[in-house]
N, C-alpha and C. Protein backbone atom coordinates (compact mmCIF):
# COMPACT_ATOMS: atom_id res chain seq x y z
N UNK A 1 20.19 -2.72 -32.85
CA UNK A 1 19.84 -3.59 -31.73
C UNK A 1 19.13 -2.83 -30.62
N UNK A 2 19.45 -1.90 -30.65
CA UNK A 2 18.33 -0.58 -29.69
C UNK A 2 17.09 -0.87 -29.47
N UNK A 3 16.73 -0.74 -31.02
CA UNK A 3 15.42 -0.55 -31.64
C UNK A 3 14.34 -1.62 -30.95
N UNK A 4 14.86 -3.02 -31.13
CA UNK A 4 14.14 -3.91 -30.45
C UNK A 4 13.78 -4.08 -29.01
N UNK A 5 14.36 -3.47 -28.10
CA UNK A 5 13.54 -3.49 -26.58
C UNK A 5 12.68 -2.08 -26.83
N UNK A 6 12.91 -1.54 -27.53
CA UNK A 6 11.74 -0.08 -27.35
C UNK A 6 10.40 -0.79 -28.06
N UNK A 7 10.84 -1.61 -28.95
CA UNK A 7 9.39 -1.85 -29.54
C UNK A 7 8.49 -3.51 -29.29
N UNK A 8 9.97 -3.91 -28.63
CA UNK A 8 8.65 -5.06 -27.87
C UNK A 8 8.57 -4.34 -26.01
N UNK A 9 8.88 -3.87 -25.40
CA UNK A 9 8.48 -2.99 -24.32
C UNK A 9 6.79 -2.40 -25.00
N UNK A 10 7.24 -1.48 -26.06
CA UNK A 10 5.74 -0.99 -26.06
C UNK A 10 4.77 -1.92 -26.40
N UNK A 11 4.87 -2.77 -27.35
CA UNK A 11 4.18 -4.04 -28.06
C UNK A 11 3.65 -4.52 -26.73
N UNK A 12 3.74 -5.03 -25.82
CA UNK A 12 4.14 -5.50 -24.34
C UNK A 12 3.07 -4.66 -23.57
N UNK A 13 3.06 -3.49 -23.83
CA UNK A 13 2.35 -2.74 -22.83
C UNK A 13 2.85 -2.09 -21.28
N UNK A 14 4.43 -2.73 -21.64
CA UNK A 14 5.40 -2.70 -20.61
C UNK A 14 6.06 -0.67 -20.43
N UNK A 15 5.77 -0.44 -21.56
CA UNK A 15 6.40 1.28 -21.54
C UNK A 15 5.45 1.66 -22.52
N UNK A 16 5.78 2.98 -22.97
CA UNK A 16 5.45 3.63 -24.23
C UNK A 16 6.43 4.50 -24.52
N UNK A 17 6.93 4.59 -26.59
CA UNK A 17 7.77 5.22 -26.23
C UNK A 17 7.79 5.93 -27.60
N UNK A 18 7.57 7.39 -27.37
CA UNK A 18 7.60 8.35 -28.38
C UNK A 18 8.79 9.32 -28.78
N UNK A 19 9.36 8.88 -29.62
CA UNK A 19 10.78 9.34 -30.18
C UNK A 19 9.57 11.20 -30.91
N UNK A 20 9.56 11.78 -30.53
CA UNK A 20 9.05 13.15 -30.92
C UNK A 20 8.97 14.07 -29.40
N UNK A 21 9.10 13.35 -28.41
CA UNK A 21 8.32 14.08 -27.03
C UNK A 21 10.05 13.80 -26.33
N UNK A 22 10.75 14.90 -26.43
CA UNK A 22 11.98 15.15 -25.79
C UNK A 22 11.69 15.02 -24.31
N UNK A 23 11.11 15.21 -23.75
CA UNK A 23 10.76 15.40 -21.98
C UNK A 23 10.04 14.05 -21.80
N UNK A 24 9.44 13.40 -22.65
CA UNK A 24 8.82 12.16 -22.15
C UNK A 24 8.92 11.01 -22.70
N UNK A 25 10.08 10.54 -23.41
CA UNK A 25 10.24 9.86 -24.55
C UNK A 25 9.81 8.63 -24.43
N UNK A 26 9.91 8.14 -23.00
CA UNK A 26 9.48 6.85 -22.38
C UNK A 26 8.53 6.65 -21.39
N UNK A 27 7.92 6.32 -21.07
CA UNK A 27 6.98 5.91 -19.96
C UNK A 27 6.50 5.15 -19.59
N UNK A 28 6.25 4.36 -18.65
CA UNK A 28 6.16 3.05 -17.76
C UNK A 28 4.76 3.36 -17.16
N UNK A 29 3.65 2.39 -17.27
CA UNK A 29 2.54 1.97 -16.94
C UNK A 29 2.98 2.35 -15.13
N UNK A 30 1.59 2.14 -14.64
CA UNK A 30 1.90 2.66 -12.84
C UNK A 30 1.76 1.45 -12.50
N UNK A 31 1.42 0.31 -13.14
CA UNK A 31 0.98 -0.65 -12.80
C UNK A 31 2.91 -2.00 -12.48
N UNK A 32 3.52 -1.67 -14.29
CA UNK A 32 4.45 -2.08 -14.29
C UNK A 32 5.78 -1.32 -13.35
N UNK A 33 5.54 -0.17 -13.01
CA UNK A 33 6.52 0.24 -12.23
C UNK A 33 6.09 -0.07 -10.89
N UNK A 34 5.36 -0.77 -10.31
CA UNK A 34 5.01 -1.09 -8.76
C UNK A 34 5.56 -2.33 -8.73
N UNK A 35 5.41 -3.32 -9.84
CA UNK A 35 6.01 -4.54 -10.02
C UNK A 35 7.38 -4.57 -10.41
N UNK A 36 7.92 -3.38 -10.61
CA UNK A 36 9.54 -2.83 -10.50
C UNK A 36 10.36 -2.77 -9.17
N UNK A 37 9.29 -1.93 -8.42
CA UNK A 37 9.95 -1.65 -7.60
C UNK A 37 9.59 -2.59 -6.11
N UNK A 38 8.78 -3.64 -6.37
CA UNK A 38 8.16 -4.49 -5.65
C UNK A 38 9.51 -6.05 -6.05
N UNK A 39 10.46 -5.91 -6.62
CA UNK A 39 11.19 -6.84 -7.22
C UNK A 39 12.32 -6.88 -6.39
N UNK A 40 12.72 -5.16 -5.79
CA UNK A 40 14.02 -4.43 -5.43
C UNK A 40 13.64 -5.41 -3.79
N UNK A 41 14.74 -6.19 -3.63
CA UNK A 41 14.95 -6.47 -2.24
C UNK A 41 15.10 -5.47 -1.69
N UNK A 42 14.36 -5.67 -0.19
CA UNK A 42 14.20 -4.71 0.75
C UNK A 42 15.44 -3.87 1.23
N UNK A 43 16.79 -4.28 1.35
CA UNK A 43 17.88 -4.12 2.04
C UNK A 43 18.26 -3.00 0.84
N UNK A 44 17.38 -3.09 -0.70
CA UNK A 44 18.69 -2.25 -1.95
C UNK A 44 17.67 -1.24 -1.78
N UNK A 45 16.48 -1.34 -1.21
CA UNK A 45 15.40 -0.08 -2.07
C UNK A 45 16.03 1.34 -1.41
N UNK A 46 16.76 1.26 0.10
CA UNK A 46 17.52 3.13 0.12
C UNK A 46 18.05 3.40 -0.77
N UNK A 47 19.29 2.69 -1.00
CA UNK A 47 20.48 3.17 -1.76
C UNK A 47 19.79 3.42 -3.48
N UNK A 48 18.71 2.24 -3.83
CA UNK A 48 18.10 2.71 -5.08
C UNK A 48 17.59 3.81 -5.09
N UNK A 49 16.60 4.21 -4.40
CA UNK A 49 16.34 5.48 -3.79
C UNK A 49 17.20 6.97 -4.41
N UNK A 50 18.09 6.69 -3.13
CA UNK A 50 19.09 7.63 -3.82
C UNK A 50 19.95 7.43 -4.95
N UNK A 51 19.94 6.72 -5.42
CA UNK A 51 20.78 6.63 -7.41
C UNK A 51 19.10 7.24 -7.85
N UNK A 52 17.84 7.59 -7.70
CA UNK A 52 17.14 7.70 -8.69
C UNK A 52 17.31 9.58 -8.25
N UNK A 53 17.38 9.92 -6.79
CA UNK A 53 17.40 11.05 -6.67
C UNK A 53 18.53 11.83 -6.93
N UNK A 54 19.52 11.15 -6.95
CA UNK A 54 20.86 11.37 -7.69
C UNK A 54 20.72 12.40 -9.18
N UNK A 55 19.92 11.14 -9.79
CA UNK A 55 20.08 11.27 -11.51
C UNK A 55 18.95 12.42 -11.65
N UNK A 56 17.79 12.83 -10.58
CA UNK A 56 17.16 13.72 -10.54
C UNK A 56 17.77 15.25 -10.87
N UNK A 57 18.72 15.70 -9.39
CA UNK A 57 19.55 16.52 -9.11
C UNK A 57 20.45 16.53 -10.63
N UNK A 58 21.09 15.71 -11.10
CA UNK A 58 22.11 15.74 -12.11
C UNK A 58 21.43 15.98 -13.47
N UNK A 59 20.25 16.11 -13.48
CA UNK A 59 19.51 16.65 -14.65
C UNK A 59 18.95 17.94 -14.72
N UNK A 60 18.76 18.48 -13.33
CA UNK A 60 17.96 19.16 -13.22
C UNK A 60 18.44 20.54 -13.53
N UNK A 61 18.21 21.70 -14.81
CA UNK A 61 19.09 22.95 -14.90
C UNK A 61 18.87 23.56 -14.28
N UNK A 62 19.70 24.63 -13.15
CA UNK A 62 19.76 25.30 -12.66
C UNK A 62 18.82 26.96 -12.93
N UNK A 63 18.60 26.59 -14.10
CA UNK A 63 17.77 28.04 -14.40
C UNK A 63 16.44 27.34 -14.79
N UNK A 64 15.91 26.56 -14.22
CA UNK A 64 14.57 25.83 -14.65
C UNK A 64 13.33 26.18 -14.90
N UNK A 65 13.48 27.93 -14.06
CA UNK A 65 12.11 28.46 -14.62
C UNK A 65 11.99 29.31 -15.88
N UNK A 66 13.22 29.00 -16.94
CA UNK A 66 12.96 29.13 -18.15
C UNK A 66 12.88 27.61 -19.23
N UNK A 67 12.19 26.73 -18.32
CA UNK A 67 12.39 25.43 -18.99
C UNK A 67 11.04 24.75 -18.21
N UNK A 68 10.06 25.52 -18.10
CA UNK A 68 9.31 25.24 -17.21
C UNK A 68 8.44 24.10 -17.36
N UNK A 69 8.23 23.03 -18.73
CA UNK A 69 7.52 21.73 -19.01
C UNK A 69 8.77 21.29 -18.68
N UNK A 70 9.75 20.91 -18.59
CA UNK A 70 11.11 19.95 -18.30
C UNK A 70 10.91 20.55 -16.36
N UNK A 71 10.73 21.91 -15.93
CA UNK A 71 10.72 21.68 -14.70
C UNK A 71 9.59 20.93 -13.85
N UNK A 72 8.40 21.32 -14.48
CA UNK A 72 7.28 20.47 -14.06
C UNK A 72 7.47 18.84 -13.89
N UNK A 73 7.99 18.44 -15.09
CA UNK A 73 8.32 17.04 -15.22
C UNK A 73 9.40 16.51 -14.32
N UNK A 74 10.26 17.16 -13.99
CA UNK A 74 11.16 16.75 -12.80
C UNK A 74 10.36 16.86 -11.28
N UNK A 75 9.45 18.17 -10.84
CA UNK A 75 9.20 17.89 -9.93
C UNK A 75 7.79 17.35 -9.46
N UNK A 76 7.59 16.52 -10.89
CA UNK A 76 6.34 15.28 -10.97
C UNK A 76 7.05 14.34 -10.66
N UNK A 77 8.44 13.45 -11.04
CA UNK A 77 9.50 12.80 -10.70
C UNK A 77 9.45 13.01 -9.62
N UNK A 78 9.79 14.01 -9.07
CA UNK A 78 10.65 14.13 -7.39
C UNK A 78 9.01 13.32 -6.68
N UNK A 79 7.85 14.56 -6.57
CA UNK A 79 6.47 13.85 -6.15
C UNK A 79 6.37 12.41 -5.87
N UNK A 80 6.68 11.64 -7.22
CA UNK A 80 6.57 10.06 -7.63
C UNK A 80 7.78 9.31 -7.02
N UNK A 81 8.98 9.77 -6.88
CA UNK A 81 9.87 8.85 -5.93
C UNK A 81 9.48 9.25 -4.55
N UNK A 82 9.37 10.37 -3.96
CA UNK A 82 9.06 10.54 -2.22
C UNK A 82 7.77 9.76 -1.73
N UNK A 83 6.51 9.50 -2.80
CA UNK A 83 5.73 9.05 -2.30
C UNK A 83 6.12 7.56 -2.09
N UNK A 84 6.68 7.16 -2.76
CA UNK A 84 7.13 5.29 -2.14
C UNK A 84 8.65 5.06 -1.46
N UNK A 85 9.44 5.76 -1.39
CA UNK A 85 10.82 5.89 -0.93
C UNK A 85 10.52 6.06 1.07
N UNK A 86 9.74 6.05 1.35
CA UNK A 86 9.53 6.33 2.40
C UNK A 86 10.32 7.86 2.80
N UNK A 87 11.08 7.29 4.25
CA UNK A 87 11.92 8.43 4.58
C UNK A 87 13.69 8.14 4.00
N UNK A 88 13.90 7.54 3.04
CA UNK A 88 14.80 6.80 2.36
C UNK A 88 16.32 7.99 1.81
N UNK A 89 15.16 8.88 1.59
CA UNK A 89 16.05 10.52 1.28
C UNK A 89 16.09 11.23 2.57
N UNK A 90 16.16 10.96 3.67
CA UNK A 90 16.73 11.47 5.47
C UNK A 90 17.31 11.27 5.33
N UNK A 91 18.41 10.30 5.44
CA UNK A 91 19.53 9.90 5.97
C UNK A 91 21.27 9.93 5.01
N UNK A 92 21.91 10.98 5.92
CA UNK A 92 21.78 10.96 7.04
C UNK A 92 21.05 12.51 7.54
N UNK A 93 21.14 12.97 6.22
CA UNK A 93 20.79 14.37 5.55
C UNK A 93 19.59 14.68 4.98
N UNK A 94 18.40 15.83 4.72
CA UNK A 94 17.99 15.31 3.72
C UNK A 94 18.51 15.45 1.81
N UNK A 95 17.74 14.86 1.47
CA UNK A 95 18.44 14.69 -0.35
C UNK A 95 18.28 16.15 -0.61
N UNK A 96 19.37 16.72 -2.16
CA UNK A 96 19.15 18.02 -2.02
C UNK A 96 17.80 17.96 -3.39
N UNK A 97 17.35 16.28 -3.71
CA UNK A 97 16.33 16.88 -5.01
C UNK A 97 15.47 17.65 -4.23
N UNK A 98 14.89 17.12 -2.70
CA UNK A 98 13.66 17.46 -2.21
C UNK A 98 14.25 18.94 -1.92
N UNK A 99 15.38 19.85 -1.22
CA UNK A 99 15.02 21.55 -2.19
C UNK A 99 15.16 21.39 -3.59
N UNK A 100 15.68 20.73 -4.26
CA UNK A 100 15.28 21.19 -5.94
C UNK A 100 14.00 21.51 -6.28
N UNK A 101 13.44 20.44 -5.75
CA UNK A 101 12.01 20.67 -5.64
C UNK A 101 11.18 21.70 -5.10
N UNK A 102 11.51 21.61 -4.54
CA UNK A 102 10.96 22.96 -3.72
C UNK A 102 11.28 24.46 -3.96
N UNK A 103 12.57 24.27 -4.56
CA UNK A 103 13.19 25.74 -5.00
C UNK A 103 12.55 26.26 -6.02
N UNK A 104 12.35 25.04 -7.08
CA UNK A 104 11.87 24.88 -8.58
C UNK A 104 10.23 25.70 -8.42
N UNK A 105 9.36 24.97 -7.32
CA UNK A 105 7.97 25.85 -6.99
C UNK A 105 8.19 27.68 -6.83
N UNK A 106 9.18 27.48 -6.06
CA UNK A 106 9.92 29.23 -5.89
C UNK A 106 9.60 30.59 -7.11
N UNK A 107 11.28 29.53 -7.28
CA UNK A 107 11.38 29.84 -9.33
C UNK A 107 10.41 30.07 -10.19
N UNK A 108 8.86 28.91 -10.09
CA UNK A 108 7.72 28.87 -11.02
C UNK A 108 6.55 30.13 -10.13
N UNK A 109 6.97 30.74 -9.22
CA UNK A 109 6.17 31.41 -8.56
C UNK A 109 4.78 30.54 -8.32
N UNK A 110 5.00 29.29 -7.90
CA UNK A 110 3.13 29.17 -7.28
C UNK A 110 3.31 28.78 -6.30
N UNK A 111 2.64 30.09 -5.62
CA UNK A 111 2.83 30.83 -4.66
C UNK A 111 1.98 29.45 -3.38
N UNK A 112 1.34 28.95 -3.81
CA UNK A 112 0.37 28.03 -2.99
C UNK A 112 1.08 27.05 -2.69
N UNK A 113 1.16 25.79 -3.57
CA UNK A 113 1.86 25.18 -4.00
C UNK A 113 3.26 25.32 -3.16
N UNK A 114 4.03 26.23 -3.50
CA UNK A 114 5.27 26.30 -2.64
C UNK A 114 5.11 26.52 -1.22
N UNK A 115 4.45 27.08 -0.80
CA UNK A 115 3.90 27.22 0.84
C UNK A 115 3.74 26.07 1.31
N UNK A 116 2.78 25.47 0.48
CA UNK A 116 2.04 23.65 1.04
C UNK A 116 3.76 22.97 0.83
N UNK A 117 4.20 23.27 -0.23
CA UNK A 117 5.62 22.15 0.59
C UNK A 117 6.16 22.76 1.34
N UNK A 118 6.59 23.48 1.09
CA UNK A 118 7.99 23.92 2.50
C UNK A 118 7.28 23.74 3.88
N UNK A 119 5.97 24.10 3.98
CA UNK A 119 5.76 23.45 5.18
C UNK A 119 5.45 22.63 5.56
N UNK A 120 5.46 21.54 4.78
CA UNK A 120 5.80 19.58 4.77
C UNK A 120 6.82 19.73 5.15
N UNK A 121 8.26 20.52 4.50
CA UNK A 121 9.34 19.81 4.46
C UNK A 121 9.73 20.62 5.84
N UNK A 122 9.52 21.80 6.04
CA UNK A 122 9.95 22.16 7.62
C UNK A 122 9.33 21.11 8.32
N UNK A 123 7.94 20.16 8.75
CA UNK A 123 7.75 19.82 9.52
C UNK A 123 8.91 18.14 9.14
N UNK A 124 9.09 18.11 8.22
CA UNK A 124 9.64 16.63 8.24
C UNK A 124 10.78 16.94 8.63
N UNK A 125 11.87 17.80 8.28
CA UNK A 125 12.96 18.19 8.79
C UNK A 125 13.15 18.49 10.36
N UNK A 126 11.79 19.07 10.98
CA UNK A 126 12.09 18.95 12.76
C UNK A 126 11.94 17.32 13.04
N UNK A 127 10.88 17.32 12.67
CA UNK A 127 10.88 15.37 12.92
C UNK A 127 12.21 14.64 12.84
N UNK A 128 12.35 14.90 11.99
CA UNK A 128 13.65 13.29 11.51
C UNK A 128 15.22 14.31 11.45
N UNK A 129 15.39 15.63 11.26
CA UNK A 129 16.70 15.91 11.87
C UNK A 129 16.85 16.75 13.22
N UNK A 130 15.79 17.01 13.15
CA UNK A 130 16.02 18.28 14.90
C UNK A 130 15.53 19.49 14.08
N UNK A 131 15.30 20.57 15.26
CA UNK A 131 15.36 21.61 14.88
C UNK A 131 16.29 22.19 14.67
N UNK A 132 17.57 21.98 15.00
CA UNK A 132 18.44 23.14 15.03
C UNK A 132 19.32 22.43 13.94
N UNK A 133 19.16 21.50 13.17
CA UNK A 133 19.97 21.16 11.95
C UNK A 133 19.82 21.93 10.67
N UNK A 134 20.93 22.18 10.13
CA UNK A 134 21.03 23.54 9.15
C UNK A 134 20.37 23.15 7.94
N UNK A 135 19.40 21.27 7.75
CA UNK A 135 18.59 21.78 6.63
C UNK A 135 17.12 22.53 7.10
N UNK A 136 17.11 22.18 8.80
CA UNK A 136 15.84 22.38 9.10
C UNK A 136 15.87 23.89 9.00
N UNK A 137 17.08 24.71 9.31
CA UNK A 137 16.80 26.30 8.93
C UNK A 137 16.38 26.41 7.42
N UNK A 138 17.19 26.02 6.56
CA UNK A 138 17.55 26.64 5.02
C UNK A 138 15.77 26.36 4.78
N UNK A 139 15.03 25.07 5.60
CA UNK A 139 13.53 24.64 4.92
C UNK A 139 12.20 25.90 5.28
N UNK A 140 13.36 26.41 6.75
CA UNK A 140 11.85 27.78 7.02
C UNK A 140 12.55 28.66 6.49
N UNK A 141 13.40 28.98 5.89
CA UNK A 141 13.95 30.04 5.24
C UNK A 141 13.25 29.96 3.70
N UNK A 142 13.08 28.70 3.45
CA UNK A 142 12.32 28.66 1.95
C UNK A 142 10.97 28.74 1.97
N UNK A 143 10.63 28.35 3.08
CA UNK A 143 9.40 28.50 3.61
C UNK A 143 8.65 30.22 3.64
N UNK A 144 9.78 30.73 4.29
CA UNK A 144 9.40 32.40 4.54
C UNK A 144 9.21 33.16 2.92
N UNK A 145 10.22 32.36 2.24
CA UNK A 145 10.41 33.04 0.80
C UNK A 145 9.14 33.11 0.41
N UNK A 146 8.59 31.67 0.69
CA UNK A 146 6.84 31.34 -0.05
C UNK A 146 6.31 32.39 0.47
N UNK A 147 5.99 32.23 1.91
CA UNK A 147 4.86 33.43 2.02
C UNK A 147 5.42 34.80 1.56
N UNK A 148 6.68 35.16 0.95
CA UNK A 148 6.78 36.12 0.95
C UNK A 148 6.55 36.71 -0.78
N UNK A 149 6.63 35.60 -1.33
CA UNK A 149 6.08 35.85 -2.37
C UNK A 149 4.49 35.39 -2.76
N UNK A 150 4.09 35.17 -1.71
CA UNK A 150 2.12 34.85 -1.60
C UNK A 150 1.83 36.38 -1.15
N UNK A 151 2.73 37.22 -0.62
CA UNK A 151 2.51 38.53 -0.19
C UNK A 151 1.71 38.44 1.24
N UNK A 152 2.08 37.21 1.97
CA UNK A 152 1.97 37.30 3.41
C UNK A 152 3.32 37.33 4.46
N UNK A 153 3.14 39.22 3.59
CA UNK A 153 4.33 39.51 4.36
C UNK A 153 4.91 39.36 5.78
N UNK A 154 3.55 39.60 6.73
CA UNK A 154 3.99 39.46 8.46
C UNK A 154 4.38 37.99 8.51
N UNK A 155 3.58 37.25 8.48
CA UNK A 155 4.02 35.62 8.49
C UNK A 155 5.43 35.75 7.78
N UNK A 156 5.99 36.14 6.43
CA UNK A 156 7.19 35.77 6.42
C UNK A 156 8.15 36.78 7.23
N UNK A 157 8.20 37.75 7.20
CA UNK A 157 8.98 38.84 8.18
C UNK A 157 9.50 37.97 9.28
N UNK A 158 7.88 37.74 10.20
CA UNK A 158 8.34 36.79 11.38
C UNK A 158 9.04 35.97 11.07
N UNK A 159 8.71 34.36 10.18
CA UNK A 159 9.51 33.47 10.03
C UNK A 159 10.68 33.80 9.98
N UNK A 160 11.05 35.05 9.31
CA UNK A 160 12.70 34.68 8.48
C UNK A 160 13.13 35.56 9.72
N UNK A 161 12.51 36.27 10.67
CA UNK A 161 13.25 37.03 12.12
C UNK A 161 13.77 36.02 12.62
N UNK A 162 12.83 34.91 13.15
CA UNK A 162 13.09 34.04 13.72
C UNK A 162 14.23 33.03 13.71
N UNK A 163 14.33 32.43 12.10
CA UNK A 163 15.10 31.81 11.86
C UNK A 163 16.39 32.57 11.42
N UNK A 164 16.71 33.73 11.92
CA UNK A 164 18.07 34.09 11.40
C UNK A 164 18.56 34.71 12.68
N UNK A 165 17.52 34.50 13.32
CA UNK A 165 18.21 34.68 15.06
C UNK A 165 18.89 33.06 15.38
N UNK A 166 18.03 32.09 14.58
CA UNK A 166 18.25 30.24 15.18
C UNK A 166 19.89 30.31 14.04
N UNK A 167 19.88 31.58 13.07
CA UNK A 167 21.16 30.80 12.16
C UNK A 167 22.26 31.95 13.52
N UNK A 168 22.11 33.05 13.36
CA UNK A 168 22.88 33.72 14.72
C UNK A 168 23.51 32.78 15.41
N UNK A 169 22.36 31.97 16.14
CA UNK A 169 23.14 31.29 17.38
C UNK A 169 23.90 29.75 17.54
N UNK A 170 22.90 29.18 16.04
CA UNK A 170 24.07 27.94 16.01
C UNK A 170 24.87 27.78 14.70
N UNK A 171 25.36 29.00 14.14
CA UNK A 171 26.21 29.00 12.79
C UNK A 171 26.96 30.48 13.19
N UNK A 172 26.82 31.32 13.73
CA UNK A 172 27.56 32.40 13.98
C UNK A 172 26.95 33.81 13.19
N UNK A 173 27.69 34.62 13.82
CA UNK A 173 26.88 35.90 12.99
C UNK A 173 27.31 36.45 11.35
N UNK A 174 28.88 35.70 11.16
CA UNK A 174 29.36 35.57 10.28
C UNK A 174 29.61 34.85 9.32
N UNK A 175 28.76 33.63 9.48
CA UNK A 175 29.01 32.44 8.59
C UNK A 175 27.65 33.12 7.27
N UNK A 176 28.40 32.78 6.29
CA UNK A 176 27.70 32.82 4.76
C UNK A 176 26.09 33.02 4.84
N UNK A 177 25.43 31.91 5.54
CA UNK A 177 23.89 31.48 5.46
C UNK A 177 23.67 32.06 6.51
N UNK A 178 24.35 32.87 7.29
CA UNK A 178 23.17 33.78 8.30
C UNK A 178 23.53 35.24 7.80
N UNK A 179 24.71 35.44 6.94
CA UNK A 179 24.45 36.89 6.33
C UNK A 179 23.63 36.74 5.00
N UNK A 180 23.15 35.56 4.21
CA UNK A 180 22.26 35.88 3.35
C UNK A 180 20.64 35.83 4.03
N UNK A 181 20.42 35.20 4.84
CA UNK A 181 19.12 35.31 5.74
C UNK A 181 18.75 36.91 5.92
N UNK A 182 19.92 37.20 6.98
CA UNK A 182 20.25 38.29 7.17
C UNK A 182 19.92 39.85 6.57
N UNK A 183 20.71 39.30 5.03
CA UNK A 183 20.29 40.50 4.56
C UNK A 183 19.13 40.37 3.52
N UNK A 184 18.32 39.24 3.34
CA UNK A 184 17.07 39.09 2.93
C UNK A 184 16.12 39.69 4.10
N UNK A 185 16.20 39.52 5.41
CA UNK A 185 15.03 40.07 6.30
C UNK A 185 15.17 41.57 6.24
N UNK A 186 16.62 41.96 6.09
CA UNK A 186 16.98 43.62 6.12
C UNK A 186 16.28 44.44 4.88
N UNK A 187 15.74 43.44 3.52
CA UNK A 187 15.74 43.81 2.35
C UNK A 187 13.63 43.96 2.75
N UNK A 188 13.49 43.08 3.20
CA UNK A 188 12.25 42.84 3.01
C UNK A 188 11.73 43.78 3.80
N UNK A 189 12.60 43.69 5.04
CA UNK A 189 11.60 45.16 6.26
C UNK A 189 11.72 46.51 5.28
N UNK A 190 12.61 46.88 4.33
CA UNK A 190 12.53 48.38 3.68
C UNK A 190 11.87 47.81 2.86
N UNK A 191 11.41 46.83 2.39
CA UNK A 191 10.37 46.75 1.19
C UNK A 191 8.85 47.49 1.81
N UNK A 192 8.90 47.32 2.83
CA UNK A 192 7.60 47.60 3.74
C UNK A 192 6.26 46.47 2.56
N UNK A 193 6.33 45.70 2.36
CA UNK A 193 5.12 45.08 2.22
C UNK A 193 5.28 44.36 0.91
N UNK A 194 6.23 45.29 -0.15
CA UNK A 194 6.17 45.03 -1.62
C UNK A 194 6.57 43.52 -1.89
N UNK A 195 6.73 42.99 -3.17
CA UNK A 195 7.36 42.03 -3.47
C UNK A 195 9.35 41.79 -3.77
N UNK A 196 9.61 40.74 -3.17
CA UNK A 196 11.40 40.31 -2.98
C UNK A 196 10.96 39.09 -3.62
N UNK A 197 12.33 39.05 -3.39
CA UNK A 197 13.40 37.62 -4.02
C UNK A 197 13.21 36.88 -2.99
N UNK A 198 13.26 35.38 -2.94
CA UNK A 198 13.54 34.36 -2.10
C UNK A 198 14.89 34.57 -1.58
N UNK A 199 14.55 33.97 -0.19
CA UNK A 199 16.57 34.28 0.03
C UNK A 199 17.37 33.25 0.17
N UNK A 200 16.66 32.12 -0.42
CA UNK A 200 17.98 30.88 -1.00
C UNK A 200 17.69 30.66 -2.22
């Protein structure tokens, strides 16, 4: 009984669906998924929102840059829900796919690419939580990682000075996330220039 919505869906023109392609087995026209999500009363589309970014996060392996067509494909997913979700993943927090996402660019080293988001997501994070909210640090902290693996070292040096003076003063000198800041800026000044690790 399976069998029959997969093959009048595709018959339909409604999906496509290739039992051989593990990462893409299904796929939905752009046309029929606007008329999906154009169906969702206005009042359900947050909370849908987050059940899709949910199931994002809950798929997503933790070591992804040895899975790197399954990571691409998730953070083509993440791309494709933020662009119509509005600001739906703010509140009250932001979602943690959008760092999955962003971590995942890290992980894949492109180096460009990860720069151009984190500094979307630092600027959306001062906007809609403040500056001094602890995703808006962890976002220039991922931010610094980028340039620091683009090998624009002064730009990240500064950034991550900066922001681990902002974790200093509103998280303490001892809390967890200002001694890993911490000892990522300590690691990077004796690098004098070379290449590090991200420090989330």
């Amino acid at each position: 009984m399976t069998r029959q919505p997969q093959r009048c869906g595709s018959s339909t023109g409604l999906i496509t669906y290739d039992s051989t392609d593990h990462l893409r087995a299904v796929r939905i026209h752009a046309l029929t998924a606007r008329a999906v999500r154009e169906t969702i009363p206005q009042d359900q589309q947050p909370a849908t929102a987050v059940t899709a970014a949910d199931a994002l996060v809950e798929i997503w392996p933790d070591s992804d840059h040895a899975k790197r067509e399954l990571a691409s494909m998730l953070r083509a997913n993440t791309d494709s829900l933020t662009t119509h979700v509005g600001e739906s993943l703010w509140t009250p927090d932001s979602h943690p796919v959008l760092y999955r996402a962003g971590a995942s660019l890290l992980n894949a080293h492109l180096h460009s690419a990860s720069s151009t988001y984190w500094e979307h997501m630092v600027a959306d994070c001062e906007r809609l939580l403040g500056n001094e909210h602890p995703d808006t640090l962890s976002a220039r902290a991922n931010l610094a990682a980028s340039y620091w693996q683009a090998e624009r070292t002064n730009d990240a040096i500064n950034l991550l000075a900066h922001t681990v003076a902002e974790y200093e003063r509103l998280l303490g000198d001892e809390h967890p996330d200002t001694r890993a800041v911490r000892g990522a800026l300590s690691r990077w000044r004796s690098a004098e220039g070379g290449s590090g690790e991200p420090p989330c």
